[in-house]
C-alpha atoms as a PDB file:
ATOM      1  CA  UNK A   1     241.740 241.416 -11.347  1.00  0.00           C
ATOM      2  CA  UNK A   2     239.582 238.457 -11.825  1.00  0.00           C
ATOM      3  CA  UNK A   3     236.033 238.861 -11.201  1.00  0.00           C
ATOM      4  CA  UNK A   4     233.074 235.504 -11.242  1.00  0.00           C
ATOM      5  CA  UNK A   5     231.636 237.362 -13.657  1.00  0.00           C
ATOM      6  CA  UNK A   6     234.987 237.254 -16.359  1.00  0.00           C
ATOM      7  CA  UNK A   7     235.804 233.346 -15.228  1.00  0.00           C
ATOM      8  CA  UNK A   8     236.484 231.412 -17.716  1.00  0.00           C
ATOM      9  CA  UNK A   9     233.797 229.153 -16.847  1.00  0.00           C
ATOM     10  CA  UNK A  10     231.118 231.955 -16.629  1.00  0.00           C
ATOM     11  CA  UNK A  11     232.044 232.831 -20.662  1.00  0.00           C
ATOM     12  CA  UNK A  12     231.299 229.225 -21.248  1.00  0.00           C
ATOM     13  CA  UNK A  13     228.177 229.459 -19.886  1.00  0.00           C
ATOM     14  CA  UNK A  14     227.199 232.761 -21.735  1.00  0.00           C
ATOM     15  CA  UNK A  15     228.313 231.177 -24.666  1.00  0.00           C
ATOM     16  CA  UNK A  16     226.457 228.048 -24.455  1.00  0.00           C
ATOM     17  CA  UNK A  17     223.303 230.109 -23.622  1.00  0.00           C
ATOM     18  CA  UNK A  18     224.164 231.902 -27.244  1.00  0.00           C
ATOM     19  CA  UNK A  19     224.309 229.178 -29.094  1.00  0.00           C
ATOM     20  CA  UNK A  20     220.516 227.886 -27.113  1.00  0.00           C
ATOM     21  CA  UNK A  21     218.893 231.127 -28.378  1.00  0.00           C
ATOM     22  CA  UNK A  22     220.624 230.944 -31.972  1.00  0.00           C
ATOM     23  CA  UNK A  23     219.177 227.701 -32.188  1.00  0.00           C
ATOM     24  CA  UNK A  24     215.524 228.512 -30.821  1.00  0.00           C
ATOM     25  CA  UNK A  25     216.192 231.716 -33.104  1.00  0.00           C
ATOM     26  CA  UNK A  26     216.546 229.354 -35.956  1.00  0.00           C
ATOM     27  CA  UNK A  27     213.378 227.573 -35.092  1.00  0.00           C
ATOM     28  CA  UNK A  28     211.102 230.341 -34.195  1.00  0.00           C
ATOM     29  CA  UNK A  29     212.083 231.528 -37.404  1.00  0.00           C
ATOM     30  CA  UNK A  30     210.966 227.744 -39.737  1.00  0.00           C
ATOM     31  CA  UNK A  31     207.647 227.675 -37.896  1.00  0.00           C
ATOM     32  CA  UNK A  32     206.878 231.770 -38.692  1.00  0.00           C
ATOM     33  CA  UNK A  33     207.729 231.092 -42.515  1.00  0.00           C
ATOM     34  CA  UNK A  34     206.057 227.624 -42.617  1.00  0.00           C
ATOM     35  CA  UNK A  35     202.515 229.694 -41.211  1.00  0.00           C
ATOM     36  CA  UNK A  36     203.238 232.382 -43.471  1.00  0.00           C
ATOM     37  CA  UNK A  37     203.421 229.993 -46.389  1.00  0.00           C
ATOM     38  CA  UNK A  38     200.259 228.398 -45.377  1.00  0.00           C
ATOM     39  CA  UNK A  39     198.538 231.681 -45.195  1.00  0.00           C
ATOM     40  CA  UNK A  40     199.587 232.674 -48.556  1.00  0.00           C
ATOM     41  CA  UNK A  41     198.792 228.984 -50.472  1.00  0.00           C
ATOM     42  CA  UNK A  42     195.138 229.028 -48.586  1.00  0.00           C
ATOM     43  CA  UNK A  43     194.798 232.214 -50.213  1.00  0.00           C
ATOM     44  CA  UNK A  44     194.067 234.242 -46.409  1.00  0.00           C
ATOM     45  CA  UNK A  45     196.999 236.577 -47.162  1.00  0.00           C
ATOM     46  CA  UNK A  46     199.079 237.776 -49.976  1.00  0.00           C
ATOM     47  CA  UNK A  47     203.183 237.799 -49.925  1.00  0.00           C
ATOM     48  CA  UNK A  48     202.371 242.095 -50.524  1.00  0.00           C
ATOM     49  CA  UNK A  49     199.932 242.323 -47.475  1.00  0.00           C
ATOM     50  CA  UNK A  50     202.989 239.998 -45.856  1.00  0.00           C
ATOM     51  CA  UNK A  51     205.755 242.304 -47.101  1.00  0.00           C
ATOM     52  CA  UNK A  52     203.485 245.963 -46.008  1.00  0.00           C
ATOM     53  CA  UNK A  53     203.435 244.515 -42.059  1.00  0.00           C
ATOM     54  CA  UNK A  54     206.322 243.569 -41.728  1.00  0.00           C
ATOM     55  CA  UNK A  55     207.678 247.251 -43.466  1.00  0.00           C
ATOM     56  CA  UNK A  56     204.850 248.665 -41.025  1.00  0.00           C
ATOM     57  CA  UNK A  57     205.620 246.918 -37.937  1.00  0.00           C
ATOM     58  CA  UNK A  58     209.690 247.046 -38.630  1.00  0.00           C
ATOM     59  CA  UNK A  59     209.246 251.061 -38.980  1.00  0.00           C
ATOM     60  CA  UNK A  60     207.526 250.891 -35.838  1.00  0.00           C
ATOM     61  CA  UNK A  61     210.073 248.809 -33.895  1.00  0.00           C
ATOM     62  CA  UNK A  62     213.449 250.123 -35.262  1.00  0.00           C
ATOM     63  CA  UNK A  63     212.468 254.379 -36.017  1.00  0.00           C
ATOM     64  CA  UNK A  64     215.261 256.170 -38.201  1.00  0.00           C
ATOM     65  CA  UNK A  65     218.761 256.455 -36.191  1.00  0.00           C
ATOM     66  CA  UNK A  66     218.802 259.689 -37.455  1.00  0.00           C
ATOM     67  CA  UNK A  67     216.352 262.709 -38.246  1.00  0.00           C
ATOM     68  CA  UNK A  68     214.064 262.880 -41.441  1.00  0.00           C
ATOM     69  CA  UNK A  69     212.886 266.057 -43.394  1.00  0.00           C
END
C-alpha cells in the first residue's frame, strides 16, 4: 500500500528538511560557544559557573529514566 506520506518524494523532502536543521543545529551551536567564550575572556562568567548551568538546567530538562534512592 502506498501512502503520500511513504512517497518517495515525501522522504526526500523529510530528508532535506534534516539536513536544514543539522545545519542550523551546527550554527546555533558556533554562535552559543563563541558568546560563551566571550563571557569567560571578559571575565563576566567562569567555564565552572558555565559547566554548574548547564549540569543544572540539563538535570532539569532530561530527569533520570529511571528511579533514584
Amino acid at each position: 500500500m502506498n501512502s503520500h506520506f511513504s512517497s518517495p518524494m515525501n522522504e526526500i523532502h523529510v530528508l532535506a528538511k534534516l539536513a536544514d536543521m543539522k545545519e542550523e543545529h551546527y550554527h546555533q551551536l558556533v554562535t552559543l560557544s563563541a558568546i560563551m567564550e566571550l563571557l569567560v575572556e571578559k571575565g563576566i562568567l567562569t567555564r565552572k559557573e558555565i559547566e554548574q548551568k548547564a549540569a543544572e538546567l540539563d538535570r532539569f530538562i532530561a530527569p533520570p529514566q529511571y528511579p533514584t534512592v
